[in-house]
PDB file of N, CA and C in Angstrom:
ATOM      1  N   UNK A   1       0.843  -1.189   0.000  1.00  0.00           N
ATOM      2  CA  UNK A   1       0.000   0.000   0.000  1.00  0.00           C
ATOM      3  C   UNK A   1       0.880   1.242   0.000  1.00  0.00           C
ATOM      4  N   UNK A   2       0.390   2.546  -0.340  1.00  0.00           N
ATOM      5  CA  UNK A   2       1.331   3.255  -0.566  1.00  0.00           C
ATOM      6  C   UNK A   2       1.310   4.079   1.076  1.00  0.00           C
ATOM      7  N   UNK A   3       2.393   4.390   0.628  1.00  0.00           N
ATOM      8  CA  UNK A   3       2.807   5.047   2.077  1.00  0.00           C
ATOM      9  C   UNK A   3       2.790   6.843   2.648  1.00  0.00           C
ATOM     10  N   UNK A   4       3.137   7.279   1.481  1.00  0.00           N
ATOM     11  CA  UNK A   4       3.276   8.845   1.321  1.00  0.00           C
ATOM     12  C   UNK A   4       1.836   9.409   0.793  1.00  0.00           C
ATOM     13  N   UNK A   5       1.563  10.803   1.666  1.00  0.00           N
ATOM     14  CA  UNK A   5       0.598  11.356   0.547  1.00  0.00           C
ATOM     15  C   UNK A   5       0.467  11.531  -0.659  1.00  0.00           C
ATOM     16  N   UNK A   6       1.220  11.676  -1.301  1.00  0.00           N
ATOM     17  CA  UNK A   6       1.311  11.765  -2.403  1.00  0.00           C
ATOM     18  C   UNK A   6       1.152  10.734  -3.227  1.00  0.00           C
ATOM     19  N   UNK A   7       1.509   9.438  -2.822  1.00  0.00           N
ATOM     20  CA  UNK A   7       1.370   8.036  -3.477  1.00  0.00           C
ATOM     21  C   UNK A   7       0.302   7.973  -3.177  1.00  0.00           C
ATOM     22  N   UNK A   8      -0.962   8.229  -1.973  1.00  0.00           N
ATOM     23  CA  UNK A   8      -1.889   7.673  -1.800  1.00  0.00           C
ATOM     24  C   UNK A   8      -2.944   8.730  -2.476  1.00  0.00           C
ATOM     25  N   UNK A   9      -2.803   9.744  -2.844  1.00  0.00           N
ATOM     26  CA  UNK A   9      -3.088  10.514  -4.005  1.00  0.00           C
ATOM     27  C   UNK A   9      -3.485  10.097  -4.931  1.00  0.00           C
ATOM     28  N   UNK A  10      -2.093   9.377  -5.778  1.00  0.00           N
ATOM     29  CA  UNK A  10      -1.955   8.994  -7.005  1.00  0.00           C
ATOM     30  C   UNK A  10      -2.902   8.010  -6.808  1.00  0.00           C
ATOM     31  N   UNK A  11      -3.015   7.000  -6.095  1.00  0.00           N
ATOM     32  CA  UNK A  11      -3.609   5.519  -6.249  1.00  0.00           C
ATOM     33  C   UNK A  11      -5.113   5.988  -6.238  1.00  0.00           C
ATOM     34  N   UNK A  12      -5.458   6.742  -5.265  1.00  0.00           N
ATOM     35  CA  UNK A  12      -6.809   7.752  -5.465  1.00  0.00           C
ATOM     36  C   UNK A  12      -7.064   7.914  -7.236  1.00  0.00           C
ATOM     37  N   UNK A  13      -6.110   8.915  -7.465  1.00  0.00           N
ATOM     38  CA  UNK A  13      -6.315   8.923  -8.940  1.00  0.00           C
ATOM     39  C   UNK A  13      -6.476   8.322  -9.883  1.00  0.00           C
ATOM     40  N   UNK A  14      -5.472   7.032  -9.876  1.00  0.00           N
ATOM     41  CA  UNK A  14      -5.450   5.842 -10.910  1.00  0.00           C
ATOM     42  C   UNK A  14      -6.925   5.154 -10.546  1.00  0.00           C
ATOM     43  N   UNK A  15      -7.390   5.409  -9.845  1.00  0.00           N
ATOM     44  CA  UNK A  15      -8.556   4.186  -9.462  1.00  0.00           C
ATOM     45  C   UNK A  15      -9.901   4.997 -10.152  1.00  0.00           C
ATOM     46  N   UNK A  16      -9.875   6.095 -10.110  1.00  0.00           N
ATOM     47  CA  UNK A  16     -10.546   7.218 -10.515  1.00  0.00           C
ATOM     48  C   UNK A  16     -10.424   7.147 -12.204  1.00  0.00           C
ATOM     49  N   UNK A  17      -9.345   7.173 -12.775  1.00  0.00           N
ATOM     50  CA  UNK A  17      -9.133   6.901 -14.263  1.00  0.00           C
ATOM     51  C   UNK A  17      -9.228   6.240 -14.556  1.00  0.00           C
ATOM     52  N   UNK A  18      -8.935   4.923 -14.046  1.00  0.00           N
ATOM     53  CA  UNK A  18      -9.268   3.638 -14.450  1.00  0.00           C
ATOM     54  C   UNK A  18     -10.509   3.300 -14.403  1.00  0.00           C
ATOM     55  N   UNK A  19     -11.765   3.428 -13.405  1.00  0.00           N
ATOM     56  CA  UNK A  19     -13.157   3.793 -13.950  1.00  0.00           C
ATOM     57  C   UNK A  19     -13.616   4.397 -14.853  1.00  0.00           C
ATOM     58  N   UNK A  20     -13.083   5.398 -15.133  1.00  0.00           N
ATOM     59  CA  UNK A  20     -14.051   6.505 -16.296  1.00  0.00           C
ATOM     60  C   UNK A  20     -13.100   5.579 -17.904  1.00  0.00           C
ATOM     61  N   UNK A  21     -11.673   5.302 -17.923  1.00  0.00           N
ATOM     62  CA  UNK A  21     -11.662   4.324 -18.800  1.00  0.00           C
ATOM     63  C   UNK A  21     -12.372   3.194 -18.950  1.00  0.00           C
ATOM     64  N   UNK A  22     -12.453   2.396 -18.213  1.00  0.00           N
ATOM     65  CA  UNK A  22     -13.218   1.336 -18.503  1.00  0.00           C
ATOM     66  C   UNK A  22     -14.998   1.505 -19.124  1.00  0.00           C
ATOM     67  N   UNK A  23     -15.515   2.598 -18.728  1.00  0.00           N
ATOM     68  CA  UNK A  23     -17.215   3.073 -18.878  1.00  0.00           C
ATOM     69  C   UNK A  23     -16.571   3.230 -20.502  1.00  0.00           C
ATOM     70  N   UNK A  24     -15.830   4.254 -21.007  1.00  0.00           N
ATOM     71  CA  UNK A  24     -15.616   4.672 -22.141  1.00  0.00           C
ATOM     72  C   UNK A  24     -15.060   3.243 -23.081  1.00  0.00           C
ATOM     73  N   UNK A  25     -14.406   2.279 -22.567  1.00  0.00           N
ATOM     74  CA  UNK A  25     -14.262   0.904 -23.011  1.00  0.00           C
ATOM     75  C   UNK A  25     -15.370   0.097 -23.765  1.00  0.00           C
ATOM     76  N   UNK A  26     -16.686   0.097 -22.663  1.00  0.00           N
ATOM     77  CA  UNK A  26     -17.423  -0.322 -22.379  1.00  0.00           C
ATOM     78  C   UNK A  26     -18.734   0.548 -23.789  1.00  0.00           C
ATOM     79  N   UNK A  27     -18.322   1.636 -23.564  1.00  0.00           N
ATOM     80  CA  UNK A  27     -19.409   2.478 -24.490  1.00  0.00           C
ATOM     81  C   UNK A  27     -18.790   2.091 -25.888  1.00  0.00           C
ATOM     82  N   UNK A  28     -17.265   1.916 -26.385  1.00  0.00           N
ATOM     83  CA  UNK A  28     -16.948   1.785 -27.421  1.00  0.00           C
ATOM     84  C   UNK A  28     -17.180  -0.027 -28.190  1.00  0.00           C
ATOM     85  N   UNK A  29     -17.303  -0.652 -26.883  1.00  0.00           N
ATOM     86  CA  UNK A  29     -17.687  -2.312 -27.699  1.00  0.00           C
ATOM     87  C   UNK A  29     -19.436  -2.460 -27.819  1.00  0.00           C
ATOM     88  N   UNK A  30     -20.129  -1.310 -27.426  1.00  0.00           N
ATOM     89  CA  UNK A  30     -21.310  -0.812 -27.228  1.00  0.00           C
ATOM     90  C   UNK A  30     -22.009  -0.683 -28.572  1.00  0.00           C
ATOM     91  N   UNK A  31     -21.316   0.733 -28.990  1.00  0.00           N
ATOM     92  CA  UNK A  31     -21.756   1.185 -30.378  1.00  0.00           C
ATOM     93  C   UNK A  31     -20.987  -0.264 -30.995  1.00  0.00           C
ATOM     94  N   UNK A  32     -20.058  -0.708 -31.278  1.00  0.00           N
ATOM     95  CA  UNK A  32     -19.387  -2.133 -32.054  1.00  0.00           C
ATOM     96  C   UNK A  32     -20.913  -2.728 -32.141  1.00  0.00           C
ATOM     97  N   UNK A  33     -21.358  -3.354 -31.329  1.00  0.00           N
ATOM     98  CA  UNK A  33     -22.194  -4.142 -31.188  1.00  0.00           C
ATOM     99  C   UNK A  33     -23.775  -3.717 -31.702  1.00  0.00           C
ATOM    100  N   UNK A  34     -23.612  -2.513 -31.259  1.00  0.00           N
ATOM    101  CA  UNK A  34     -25.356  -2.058 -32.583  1.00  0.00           C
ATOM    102  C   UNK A  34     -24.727  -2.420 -34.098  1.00  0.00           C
ATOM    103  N   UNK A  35     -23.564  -2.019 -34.396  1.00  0.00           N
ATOM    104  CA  UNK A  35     -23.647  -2.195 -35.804  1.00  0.00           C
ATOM    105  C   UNK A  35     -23.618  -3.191 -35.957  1.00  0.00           C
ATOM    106  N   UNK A  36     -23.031  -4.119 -35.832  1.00  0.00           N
ATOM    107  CA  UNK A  36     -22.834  -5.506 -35.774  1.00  0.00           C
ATOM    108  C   UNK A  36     -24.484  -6.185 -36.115  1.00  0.00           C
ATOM    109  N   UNK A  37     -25.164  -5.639 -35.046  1.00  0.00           N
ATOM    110  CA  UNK A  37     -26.981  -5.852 -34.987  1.00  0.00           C
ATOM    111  C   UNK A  37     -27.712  -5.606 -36.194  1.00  0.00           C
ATOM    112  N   UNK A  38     -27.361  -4.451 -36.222  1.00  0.00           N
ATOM    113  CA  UNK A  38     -27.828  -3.474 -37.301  1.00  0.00           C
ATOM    114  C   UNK A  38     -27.537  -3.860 -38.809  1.00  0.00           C
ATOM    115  N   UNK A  39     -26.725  -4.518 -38.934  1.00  0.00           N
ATOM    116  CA  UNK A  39     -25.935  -5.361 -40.189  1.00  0.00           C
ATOM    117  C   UNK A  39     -26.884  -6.607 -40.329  1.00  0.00           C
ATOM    118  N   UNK A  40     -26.779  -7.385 -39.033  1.00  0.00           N
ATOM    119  CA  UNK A  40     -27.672  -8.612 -39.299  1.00  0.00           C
ATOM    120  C   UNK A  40     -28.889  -8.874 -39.138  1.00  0.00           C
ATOM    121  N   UNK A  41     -29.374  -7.870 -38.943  1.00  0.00           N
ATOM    122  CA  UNK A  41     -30.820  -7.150 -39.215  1.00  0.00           C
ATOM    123  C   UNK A  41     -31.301  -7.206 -40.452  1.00  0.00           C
ATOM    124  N   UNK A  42     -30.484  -6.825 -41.536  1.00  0.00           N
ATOM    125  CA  UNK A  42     -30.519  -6.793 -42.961  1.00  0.00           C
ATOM    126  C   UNK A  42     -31.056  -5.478 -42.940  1.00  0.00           C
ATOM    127  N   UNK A  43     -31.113  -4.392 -42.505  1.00  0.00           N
ATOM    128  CA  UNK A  43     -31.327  -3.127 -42.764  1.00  0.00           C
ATOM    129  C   UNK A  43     -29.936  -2.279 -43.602  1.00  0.00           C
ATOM    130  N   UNK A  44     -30.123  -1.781 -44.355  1.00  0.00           N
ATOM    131  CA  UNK A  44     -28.748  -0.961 -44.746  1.00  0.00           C
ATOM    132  C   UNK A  44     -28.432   0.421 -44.520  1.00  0.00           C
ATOM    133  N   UNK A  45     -29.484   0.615 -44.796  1.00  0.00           N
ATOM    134  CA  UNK A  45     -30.473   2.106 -44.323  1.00  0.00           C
ATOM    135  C   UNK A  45     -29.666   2.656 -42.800  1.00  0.00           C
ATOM    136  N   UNK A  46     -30.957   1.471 -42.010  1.00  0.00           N
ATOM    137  CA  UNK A  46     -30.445   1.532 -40.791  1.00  0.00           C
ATOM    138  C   UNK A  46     -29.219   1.368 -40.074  1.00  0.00           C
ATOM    139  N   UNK A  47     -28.196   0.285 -40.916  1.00  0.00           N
ATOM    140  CA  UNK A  47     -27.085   0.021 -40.338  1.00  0.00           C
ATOM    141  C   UNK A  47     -25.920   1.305 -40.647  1.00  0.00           C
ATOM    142  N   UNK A  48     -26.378   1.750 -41.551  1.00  0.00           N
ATOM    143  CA  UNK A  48     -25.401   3.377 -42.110  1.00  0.00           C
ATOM    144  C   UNK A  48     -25.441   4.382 -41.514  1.00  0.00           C
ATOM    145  N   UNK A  49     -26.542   4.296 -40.759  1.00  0.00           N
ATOM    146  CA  UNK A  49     -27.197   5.694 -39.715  1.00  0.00           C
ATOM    147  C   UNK A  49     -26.702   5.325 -38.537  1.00  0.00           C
ATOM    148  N   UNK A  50     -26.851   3.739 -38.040  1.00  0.00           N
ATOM    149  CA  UNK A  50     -25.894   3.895 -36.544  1.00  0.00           C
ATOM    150  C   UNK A  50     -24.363   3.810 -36.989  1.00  0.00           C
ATOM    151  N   UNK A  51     -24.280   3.375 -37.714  1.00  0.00           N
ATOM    152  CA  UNK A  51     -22.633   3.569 -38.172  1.00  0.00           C
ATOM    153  C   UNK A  51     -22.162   4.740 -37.897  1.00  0.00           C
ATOM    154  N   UNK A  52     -23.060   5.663 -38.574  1.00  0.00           N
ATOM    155  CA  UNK A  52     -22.181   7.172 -38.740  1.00  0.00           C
ATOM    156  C   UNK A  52     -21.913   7.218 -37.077  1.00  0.00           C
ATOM    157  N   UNK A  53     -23.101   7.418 -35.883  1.00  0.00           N
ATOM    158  CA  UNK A  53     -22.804   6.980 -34.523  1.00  0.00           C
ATOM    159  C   UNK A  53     -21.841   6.802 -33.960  1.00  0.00           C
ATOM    160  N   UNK A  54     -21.738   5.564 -34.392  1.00  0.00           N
ATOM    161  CA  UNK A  54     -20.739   4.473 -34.012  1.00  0.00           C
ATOM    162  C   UNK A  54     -19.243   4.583 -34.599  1.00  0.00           C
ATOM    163  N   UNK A  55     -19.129   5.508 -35.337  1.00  0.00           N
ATOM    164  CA  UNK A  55     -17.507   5.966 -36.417  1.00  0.00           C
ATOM    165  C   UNK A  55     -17.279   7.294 -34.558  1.00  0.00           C
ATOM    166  N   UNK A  56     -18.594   7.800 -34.603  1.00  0.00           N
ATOM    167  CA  UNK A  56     -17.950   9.084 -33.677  1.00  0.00           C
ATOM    168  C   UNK A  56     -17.701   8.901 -32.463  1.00  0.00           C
ATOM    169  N   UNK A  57     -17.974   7.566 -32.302  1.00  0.00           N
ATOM    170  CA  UNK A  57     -17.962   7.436 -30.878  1.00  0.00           C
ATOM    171  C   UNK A  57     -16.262   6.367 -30.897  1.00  0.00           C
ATOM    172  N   UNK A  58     -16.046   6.323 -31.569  1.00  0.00           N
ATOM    173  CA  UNK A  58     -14.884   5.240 -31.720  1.00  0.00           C
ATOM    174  C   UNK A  58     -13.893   6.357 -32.022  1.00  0.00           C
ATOM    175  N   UNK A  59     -14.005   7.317 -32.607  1.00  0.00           N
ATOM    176  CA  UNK A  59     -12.982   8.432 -33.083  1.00  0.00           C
ATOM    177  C   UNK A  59     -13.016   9.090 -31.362  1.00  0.00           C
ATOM    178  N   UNK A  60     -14.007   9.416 -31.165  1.00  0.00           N
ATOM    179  CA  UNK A  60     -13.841  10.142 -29.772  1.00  0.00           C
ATOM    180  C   UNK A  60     -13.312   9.467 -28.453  1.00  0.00           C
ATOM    181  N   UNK A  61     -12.916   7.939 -28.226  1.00  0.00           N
ATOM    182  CA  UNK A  61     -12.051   7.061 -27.723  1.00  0.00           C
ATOM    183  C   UNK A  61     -10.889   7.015 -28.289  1.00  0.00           C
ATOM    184  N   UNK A  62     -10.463   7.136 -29.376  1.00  0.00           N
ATOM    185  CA  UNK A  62      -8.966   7.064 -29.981  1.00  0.00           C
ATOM    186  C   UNK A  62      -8.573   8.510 -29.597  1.00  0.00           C
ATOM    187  N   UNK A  63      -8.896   9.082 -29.636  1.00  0.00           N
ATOM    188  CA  UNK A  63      -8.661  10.964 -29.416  1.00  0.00           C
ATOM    189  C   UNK A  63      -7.814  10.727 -27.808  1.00  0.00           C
ATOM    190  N   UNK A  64      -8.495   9.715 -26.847  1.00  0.00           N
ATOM    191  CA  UNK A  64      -8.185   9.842 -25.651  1.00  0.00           C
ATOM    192  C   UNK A  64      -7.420   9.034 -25.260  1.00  0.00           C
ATOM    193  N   UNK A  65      -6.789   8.308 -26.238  1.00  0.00           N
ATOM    194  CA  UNK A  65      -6.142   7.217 -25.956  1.00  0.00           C
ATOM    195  C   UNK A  65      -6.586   6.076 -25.216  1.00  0.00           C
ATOM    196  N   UNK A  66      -7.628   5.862 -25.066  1.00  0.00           N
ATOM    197  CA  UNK A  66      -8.320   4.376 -24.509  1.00  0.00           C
ATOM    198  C   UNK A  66      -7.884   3.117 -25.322  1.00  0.00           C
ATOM    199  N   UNK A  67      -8.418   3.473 -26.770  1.00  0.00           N
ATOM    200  CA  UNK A  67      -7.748   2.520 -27.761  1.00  0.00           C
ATOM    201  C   UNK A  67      -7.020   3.183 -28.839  1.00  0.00           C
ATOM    202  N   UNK A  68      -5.728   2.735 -29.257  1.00  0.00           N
ATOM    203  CA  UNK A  68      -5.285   2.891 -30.480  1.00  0.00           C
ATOM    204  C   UNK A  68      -5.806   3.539 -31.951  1.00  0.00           C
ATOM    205  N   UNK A  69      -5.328   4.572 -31.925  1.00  0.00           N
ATOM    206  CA  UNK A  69      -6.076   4.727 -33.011  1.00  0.00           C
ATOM    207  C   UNK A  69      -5.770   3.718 -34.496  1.00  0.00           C
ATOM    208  N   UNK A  70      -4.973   3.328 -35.044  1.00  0.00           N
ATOM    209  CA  UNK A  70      -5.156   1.898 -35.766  1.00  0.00           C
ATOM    210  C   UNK A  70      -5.872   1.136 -35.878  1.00  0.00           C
ATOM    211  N   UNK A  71      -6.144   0.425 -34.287  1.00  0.00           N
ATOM    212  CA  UNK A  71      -7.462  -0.629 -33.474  1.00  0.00           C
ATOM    213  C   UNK A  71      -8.891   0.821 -34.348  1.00  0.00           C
ATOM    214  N   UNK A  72      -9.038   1.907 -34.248  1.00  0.00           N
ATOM    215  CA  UNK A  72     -10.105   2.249 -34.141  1.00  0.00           C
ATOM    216  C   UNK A  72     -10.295   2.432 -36.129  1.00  0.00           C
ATOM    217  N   UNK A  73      -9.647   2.707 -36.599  1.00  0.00           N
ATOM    218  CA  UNK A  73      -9.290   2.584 -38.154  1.00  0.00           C
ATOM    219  C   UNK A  73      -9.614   1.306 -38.685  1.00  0.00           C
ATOM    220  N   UNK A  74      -9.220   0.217 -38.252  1.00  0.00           N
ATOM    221  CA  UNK A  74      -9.428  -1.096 -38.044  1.00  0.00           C
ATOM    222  C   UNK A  74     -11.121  -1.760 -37.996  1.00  0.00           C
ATOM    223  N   UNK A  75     -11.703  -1.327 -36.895  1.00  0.00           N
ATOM    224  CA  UNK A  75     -12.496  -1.153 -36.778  1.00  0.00           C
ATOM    225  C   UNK A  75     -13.907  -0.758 -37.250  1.00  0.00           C
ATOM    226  N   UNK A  76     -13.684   0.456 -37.600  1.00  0.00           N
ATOM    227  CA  UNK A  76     -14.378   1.632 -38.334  1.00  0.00           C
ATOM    228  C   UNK A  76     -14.218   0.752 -39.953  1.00  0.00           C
ATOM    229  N   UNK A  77     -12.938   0.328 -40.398  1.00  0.00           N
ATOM    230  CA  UNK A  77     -12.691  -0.016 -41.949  1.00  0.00           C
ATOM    231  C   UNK A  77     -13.720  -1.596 -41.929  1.00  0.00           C
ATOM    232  N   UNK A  78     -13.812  -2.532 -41.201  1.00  0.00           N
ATOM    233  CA  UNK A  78     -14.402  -3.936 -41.127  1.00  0.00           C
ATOM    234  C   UNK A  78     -15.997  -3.370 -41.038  1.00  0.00           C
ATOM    235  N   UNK A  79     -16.010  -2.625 -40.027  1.00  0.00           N
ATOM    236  CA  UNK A  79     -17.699  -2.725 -39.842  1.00  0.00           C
ATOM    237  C   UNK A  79     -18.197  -1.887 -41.537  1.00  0.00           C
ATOM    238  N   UNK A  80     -17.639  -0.706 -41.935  1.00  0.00           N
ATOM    239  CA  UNK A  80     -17.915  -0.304 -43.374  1.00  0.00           C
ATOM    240  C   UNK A  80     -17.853  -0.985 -44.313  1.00  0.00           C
ATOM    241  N   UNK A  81     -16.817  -2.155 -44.429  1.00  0.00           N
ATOM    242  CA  UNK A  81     -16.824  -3.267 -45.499  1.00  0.00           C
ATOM    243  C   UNK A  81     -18.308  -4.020 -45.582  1.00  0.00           C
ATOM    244  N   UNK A  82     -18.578  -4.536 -44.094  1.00  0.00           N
ATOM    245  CA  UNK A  82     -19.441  -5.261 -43.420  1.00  0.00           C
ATOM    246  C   UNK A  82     -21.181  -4.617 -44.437  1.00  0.00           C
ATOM    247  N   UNK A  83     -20.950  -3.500 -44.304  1.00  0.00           N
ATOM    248  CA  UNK A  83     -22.090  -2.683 -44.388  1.00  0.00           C
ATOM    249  C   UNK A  83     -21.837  -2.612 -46.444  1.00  0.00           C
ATOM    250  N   UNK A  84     -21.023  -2.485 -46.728  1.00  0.00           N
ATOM    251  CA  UNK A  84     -21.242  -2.323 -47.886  1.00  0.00           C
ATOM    252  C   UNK A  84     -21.106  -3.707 -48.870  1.00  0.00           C
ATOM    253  N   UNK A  85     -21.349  -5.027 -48.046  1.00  0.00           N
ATOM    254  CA  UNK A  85     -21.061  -5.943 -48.705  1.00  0.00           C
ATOM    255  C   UNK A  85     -22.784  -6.374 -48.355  1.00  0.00           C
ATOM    256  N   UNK A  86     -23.466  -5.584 -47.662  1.00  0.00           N
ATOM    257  CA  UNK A  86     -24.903  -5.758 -47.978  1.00  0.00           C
ATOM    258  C   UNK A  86     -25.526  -6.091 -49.391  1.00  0.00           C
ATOM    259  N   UNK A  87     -26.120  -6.552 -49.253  1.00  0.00           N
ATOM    260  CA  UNK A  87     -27.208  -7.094 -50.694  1.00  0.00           C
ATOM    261  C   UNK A  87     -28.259  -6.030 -50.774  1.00  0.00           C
TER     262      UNK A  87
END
């Protein structure tokens, strides 16, 4: 355990960031998962409209470094394939 104020500060803090990361984790496999829905729905319509969503909410996690922005490029590039390989 930490010993100094200042360490017990920090651990305050990390525990504090490490919550509000994980919610923002949590919101980004979130939107993943409507489109994902939204795809096998057979809507295209619909799956393009939560997409757009779901691109901003994945850009606005890479911005903060939660995930990689690559991972979020990655991402963003599969679910658009996904969507445009609709029938």
């Amino acid at each position: 355990m930490a010993n100094t104020a200042s360490a017990r500060k920090r651990a305050r803090q990390s525990e504090t960031q490490r919550q509000h990361n994980t919610s923002l984790r949590s919101e980004f496999r979130t939107a993943v998962k409507n489109v994902i829905k939204a795809i096998e729905a057979g809507d295209k319509s619909a799956a393009q409209g939560v997409y757009q969503g779901a691109v901003s909410t994945i850009d606005s996690i890479a911005d903060k470094n939660i995930i990689h922005k690559n991972k979020a490029a990655r991402h963003k590039s599969r679910l658009s394939a996904a969507i445009k390989g609709m029938s």
